[in-house]
Protein backbone atom coordinates (compact mmCIF):
# COMPACT_ATOMS: atom_id res chain seq x y z
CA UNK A 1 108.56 192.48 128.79
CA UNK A 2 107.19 191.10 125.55
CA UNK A 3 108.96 189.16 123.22
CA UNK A 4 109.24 189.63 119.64
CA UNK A 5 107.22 187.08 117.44
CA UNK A 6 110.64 186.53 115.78
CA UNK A 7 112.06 185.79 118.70
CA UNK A 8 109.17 183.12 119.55
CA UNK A 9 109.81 181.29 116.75
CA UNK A 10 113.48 180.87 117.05
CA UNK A 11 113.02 179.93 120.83
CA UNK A 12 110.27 177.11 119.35
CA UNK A 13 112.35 175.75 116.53
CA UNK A 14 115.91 175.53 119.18
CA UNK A 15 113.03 173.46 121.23
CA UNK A 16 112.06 171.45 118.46
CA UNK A 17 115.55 170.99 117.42
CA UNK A 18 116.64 169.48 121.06
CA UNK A 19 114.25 167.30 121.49
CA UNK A 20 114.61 165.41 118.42
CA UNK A 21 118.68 165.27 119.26
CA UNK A 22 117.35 163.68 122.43
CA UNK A 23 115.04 161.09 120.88
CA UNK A 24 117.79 160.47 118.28
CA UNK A 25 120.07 160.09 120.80
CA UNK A 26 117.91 157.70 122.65
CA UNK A 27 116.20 155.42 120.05
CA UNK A 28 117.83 156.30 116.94
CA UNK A 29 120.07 153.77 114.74
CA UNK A 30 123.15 154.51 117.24
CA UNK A 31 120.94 155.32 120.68
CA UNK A 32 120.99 153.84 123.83
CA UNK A 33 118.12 151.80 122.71
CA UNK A 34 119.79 150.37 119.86
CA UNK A 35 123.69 149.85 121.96
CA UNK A 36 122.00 146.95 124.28
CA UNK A 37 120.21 144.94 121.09
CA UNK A 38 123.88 145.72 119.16
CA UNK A 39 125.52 143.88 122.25
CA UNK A 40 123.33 140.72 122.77
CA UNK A 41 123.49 140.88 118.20
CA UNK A 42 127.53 140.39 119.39
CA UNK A 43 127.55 137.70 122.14
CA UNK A 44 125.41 135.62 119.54
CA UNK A 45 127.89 136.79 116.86
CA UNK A 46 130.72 135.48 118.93
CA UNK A 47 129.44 131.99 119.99
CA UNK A 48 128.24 131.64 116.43
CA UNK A 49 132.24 131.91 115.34
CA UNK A 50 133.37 129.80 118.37
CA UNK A 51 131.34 126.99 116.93
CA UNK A 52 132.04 127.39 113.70
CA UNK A 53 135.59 127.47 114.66
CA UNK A 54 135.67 124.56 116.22
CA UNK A 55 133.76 122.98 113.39
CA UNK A 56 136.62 123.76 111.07
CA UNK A 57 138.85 122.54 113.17
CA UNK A 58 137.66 119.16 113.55
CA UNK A 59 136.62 119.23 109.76
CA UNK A 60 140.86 120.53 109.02
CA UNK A 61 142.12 117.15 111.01
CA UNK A 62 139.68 115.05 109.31
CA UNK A 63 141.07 116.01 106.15
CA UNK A 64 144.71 116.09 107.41
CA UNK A 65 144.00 112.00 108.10
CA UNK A 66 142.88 111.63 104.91
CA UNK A 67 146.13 113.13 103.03
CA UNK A 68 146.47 110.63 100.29
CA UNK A 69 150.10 110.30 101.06
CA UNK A 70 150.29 109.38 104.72
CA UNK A 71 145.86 108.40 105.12
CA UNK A 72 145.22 107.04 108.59
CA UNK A 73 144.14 103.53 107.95
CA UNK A 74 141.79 103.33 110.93
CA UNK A 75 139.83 106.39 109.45
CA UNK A 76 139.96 104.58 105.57
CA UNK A 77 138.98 101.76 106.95
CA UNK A 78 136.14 103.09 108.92
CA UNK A 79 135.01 105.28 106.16
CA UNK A 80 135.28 102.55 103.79
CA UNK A 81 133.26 100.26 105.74
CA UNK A 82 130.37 103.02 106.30
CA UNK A 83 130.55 103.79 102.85
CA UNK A 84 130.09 100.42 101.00
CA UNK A 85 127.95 98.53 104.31
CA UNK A 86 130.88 95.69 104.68
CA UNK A 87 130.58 95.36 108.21
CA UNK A 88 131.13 91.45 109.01
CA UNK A 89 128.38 90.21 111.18
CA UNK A 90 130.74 89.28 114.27
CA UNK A 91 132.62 92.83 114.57
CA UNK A 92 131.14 95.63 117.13
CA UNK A 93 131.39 99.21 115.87
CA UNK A 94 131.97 101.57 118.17
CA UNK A 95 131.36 105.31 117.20
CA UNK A 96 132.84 108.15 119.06
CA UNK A 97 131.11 111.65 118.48
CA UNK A 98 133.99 113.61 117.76
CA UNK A 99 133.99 117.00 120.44
C-alpha cells in the first residue's frame, strides 16, 4: 500500500521533530551533557564558600580583638610593633599562621 505524499511529510517532520528533542535532551543547556559540568561547577562552588567562610571568620575575631573598648593588648601590641618596625633587637617574634 502506498502512502500519501502528505502523509510522508508528516511522518518526516514527527522524525525531525524527535530527534532534535533527543539531542536537546542530551547536549542542550539542561542535557545530560550539561548536568555532570553543572555538578563539578557546584563542588568548586561549595569549597569556594567553605574558604571564604572560614576567611570571614578568622577576619570577624580579628576585628572582635580589636573592639576599641575591650582591644586585646597582645594583638595592639603586635600590630603596633609590625606597623611602626619597633622591634627591640633582643626580643624573638614568633608568628603563628592563623588556621
Amino acid at each position: 500500500m502506498h502512502k500519501p505524499p502528505k502523509e510522508h511529510t508528516k511522518q518526516a517532520f514527527a522524525l525531525v521533530l524527535l530527534v532534535a528533542l533527543t539531542v536537546a535532551a542530551i547536549a542542550g543547556p539542561t542535557g545530560l551533557l550539561a548536568w555532570a559540568e553543572n555538578g563539578e561547577a557546584l563542588e568548586q562552588r561549595k569549597a569556594r564558600i567553605a574558604m571564604l567562610t572560614e576567611e570571614r571568620d578568622a577576619l570577624r575575631n580579628r576585628v572582635e580583638l580589636l573592639d576599641p573598648n575591650g582591644a586585646d593588648p597582645d594583638l595592639v601590641s603586635e600590630l603596633i610593633r609590625e606597623d611602626l618596625g619597633v622591634i627591640h633587637p633582643d626580643e624573638i617574634v614568633i608568628t603563628l599562621d592563623e588556621q
